[in-house]
PDB file of N, CA and C in Angstrom:
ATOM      1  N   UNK A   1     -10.312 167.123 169.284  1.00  0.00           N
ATOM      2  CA  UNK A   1      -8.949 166.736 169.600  1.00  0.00           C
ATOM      3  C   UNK A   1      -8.253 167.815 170.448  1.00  0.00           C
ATOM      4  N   UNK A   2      -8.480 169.397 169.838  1.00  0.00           N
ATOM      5  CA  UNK A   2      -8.107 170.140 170.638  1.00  0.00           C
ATOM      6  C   UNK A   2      -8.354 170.364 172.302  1.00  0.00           C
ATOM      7  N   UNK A   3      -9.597 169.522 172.378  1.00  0.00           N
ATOM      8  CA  UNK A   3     -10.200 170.191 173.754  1.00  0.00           C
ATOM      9  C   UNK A   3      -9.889 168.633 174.606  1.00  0.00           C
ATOM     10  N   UNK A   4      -9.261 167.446 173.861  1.00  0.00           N
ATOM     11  CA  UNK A   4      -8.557 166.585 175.118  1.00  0.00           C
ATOM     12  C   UNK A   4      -7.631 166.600 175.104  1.00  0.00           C
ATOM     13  N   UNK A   5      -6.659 167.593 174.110  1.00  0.00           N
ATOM     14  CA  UNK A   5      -4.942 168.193 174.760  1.00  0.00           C
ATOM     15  C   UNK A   5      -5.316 169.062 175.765  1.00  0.00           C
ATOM     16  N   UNK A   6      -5.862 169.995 175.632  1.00  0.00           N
ATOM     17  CA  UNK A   6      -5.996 170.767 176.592  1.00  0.00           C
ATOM     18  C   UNK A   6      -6.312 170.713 177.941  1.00  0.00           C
ATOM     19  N   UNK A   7      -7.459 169.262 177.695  1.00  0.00           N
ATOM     20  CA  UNK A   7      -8.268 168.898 179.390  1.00  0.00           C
ATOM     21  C   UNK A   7      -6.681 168.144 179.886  1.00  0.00           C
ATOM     22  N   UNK A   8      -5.452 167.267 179.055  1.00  0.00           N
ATOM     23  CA  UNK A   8      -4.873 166.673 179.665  1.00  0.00           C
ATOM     24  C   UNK A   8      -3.671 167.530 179.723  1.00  0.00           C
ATOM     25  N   UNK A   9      -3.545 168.781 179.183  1.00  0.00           N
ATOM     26  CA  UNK A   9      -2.326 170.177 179.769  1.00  0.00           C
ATOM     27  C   UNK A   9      -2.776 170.045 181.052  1.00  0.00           C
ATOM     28  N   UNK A  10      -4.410 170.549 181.478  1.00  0.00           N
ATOM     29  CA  UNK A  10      -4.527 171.073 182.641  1.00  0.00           C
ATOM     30  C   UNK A  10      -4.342 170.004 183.661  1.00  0.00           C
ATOM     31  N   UNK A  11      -4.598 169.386 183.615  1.00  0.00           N
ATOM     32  CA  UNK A  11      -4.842 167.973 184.348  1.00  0.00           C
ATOM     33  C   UNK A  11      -3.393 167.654 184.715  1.00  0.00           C
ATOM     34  N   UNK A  12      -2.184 167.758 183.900  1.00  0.00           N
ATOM     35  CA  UNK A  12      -0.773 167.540 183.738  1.00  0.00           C
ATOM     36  C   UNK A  12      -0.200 168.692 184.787  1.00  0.00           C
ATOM     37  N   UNK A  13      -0.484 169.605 184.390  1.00  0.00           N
ATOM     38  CA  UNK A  13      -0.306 170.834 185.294  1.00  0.00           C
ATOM     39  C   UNK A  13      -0.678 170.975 186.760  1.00  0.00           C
ATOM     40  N   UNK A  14      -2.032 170.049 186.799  1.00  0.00           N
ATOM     41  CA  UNK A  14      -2.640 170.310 188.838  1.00  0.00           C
ATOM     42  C   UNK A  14      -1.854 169.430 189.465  1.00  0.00           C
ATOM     43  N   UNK A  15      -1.446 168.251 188.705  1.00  0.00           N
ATOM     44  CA  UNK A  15      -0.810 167.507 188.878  1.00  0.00           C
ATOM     45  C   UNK A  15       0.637 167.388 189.511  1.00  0.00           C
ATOM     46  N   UNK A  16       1.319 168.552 188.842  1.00  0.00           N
ATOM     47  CA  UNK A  16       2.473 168.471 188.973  1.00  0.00           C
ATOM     48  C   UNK A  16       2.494 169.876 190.063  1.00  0.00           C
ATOM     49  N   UNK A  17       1.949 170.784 190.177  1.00  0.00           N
ATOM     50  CA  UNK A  17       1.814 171.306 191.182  1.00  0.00           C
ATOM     51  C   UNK A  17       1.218 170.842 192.579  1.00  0.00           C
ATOM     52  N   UNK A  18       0.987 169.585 192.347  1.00  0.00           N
ATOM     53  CA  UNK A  18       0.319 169.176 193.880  1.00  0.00           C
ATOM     54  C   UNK A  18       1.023 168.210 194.368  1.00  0.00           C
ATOM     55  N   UNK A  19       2.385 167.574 193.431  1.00  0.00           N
ATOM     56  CA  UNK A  19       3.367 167.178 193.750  1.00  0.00           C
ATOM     57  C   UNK A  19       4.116 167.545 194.679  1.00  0.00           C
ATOM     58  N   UNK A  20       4.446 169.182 194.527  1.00  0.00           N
ATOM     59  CA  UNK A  20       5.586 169.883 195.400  1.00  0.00           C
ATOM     60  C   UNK A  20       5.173 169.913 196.470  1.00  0.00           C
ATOM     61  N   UNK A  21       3.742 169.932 196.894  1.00  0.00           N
ATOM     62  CA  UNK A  21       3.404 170.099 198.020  1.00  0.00           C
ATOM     63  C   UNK A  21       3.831 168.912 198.679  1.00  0.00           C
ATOM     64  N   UNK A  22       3.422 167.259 198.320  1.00  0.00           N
ATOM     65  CA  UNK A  22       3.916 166.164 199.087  1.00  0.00           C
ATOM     66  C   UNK A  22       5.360 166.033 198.858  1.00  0.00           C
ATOM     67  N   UNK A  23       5.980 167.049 198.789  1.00  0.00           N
ATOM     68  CA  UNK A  23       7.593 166.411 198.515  1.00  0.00           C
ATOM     69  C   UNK A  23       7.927 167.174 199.722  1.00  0.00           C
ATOM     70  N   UNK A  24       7.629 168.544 199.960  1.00  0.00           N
ATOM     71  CA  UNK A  24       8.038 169.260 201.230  1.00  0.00           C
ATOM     72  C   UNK A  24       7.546 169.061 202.828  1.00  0.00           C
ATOM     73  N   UNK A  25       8.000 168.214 202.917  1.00  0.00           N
ATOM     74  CA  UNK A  25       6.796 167.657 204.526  1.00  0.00           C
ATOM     75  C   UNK A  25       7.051 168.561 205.278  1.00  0.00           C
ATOM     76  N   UNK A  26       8.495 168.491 205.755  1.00  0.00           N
ATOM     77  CA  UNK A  26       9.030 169.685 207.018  1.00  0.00           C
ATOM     78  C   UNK A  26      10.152 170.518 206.869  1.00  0.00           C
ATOM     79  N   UNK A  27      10.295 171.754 207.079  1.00  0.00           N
ATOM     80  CA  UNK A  27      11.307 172.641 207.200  1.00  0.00           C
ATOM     81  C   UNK A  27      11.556 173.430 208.370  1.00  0.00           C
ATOM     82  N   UNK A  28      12.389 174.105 208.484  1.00  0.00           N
ATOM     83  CA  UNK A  28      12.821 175.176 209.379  1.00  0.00           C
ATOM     84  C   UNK A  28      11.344 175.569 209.688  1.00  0.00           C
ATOM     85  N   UNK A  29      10.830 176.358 208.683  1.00  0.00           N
ATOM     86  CA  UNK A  29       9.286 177.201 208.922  1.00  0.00           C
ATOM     87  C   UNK A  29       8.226 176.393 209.529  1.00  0.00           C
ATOM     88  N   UNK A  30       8.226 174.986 209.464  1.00  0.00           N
ATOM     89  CA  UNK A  30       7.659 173.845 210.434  1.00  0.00           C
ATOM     90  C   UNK A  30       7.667 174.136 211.933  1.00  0.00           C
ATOM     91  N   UNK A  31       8.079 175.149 212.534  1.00  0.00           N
ATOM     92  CA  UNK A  31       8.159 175.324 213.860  1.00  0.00           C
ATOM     93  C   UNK A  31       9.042 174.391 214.390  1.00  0.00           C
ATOM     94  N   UNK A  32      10.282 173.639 213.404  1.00  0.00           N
ATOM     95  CA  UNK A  32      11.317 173.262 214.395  1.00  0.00           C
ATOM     96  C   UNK A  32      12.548 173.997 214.851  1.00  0.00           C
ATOM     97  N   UNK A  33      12.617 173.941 215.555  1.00  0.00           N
ATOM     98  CA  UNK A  33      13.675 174.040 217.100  1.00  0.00           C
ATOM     99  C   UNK A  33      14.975 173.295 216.928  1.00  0.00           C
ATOM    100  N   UNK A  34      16.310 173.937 216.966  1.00  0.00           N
ATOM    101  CA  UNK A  34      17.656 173.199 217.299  1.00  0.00           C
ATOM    102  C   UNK A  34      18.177 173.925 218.016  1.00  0.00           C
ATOM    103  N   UNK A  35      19.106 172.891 218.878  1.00  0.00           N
ATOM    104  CA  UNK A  35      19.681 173.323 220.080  1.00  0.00           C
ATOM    105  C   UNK A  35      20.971 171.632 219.693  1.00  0.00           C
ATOM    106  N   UNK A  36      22.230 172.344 219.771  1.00  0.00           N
ATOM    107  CA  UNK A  36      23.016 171.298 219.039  1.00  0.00           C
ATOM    108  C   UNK A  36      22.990 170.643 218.487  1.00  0.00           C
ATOM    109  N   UNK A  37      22.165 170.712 217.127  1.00  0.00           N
ATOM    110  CA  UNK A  37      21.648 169.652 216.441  1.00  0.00           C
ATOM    111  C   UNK A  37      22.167 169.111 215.195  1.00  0.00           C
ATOM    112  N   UNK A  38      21.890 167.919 214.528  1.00  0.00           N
ATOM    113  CA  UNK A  38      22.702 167.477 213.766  1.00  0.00           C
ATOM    114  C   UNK A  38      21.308 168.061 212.469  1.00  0.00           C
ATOM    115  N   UNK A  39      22.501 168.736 211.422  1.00  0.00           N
ATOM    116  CA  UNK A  39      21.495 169.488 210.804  1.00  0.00           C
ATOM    117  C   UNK A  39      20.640 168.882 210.038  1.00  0.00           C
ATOM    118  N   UNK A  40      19.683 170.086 209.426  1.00  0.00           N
ATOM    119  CA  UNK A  40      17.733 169.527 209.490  1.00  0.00           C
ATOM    120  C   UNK A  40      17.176 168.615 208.347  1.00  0.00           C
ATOM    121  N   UNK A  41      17.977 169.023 207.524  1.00  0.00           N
ATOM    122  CA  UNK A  41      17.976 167.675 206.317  1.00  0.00           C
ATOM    123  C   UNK A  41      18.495 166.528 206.491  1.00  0.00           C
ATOM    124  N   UNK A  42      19.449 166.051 207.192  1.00  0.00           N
ATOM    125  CA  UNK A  42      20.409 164.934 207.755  1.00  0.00           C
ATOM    126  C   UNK A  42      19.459 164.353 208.266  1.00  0.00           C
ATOM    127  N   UNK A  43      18.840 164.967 209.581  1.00  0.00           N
ATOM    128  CA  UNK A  43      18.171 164.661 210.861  1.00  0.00           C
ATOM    129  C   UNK A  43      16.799 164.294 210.371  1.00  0.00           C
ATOM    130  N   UNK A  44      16.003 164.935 208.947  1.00  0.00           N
ATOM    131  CA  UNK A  44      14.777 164.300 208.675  1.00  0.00           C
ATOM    132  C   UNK A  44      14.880 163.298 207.832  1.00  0.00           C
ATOM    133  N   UNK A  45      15.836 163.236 206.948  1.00  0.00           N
ATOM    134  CA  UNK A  45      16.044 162.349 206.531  1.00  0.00           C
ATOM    135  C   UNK A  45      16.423 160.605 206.990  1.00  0.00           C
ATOM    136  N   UNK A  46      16.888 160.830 208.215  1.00  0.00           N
ATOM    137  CA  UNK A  46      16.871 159.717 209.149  1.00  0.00           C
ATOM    138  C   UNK A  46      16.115 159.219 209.861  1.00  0.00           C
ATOM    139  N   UNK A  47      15.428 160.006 210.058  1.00  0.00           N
ATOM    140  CA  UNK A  47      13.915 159.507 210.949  1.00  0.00           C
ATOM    141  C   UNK A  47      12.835 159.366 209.850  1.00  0.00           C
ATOM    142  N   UNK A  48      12.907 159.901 208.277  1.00  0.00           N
ATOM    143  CA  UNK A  48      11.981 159.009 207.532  1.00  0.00           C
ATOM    144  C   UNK A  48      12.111 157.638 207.515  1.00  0.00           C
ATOM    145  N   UNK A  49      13.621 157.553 207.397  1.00  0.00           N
ATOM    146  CA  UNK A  49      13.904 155.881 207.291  1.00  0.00           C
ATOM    147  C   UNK A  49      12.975 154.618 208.616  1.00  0.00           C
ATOM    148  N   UNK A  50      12.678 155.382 209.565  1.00  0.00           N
ATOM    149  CA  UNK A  50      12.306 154.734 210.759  1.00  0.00           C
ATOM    150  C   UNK A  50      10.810 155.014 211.226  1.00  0.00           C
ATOM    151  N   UNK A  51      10.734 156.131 210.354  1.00  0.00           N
ATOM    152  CA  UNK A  51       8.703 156.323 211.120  1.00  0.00           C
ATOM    153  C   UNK A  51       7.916 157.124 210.315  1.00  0.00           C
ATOM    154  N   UNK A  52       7.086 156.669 209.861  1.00  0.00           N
ATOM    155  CA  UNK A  52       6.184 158.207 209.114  1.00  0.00           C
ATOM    156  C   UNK A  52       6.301 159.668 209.842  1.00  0.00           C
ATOM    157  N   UNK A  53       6.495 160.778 208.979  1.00  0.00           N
ATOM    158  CA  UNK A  53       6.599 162.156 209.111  1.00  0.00           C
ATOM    159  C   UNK A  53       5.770 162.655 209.970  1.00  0.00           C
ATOM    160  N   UNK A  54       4.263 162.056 210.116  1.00  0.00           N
ATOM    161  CA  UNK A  54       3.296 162.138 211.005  1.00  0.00           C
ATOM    162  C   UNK A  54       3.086 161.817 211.985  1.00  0.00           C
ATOM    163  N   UNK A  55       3.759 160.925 212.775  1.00  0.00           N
ATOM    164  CA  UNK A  55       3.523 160.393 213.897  1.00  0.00           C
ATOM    165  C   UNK A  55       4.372 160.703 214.947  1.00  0.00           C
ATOM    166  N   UNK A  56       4.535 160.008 216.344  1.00  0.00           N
ATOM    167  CA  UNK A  56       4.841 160.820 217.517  1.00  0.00           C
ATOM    168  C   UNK A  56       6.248 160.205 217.155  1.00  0.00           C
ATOM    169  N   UNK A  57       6.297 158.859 216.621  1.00  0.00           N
ATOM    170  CA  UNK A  57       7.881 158.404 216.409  1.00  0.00           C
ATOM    171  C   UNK A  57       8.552 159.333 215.716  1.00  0.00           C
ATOM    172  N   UNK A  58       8.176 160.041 214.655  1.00  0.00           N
ATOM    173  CA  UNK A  58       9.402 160.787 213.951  1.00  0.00           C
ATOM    174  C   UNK A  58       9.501 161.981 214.988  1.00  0.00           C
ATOM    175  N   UNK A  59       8.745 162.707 215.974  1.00  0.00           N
ATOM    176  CA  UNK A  59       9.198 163.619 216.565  1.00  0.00           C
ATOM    177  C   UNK A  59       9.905 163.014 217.390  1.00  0.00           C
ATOM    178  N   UNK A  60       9.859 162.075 218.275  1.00  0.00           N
ATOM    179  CA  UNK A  60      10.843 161.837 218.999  1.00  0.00           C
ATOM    180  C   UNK A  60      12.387 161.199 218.778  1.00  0.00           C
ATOM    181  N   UNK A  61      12.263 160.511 217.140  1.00  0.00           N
ATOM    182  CA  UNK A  61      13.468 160.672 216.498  1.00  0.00           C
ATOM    183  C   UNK A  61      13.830 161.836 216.066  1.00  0.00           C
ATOM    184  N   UNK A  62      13.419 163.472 215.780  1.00  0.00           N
ATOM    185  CA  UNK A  62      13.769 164.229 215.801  1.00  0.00           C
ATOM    186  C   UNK A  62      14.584 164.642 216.875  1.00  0.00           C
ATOM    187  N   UNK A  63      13.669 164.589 218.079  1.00  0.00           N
ATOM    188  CA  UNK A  63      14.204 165.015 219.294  1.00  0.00           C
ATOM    189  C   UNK A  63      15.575 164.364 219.098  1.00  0.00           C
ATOM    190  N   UNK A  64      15.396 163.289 219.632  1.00  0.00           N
ATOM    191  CA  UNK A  64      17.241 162.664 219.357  1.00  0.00           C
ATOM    192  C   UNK A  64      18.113 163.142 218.846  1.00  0.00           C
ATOM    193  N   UNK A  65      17.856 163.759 217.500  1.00  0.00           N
ATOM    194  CA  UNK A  65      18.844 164.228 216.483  1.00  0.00           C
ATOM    195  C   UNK A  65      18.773 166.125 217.025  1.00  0.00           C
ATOM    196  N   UNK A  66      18.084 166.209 218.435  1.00  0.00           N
ATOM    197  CA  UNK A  66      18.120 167.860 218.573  1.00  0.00           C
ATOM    198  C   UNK A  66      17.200 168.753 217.733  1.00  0.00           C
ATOM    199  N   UNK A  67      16.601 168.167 217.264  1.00  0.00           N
ATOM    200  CA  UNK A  67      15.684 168.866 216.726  1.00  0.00           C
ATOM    201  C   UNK A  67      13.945 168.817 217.659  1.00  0.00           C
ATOM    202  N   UNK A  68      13.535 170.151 217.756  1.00  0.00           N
ATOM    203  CA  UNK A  68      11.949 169.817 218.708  1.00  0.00           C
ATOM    204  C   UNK A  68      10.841 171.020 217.523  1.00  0.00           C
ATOM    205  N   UNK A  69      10.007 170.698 218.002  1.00  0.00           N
ATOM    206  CA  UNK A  69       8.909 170.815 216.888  1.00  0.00           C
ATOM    207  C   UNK A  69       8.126 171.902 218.306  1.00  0.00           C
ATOM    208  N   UNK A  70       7.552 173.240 217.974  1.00  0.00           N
ATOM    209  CA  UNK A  70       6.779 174.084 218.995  1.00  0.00           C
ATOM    210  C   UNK A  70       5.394 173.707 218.802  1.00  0.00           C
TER     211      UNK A  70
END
């Protein structure tokens, strides 16, 4: 009994650490760029609504919002 609490602590634990990683897609440290821009949480948050994080659409809805990716 002890050793399938434990397999499901650890298991609970990789888990929830590999969460944070898909929650943070892009930041400042992402190599984006503003130049009058409407700021960077606003601006990603609006272009999730319209294109996956990955593709050329959300950079160029970035761009729009002033934000460029190096």
């Amino acid at each position: 009994m002890k050793r399938i609490l434990l397999t499901a602590a650890l298991i609970a634990a990789g888990l929830s650490t590999s969460a944070c990683v898909t929650i943070i897609d892009a930041s400042h440290e992402d190599g984006w760029r503003a130049k009058a821009a409407t700021p960077f949480n606003e601006a990603r948050d609006l272009c999730r609504e319209t294109a996956d994080v990955h593709s050329p659409a959300f950079e160029t809805c970035m761009a729009g919002q002033g934000w460029t990716r190096d």
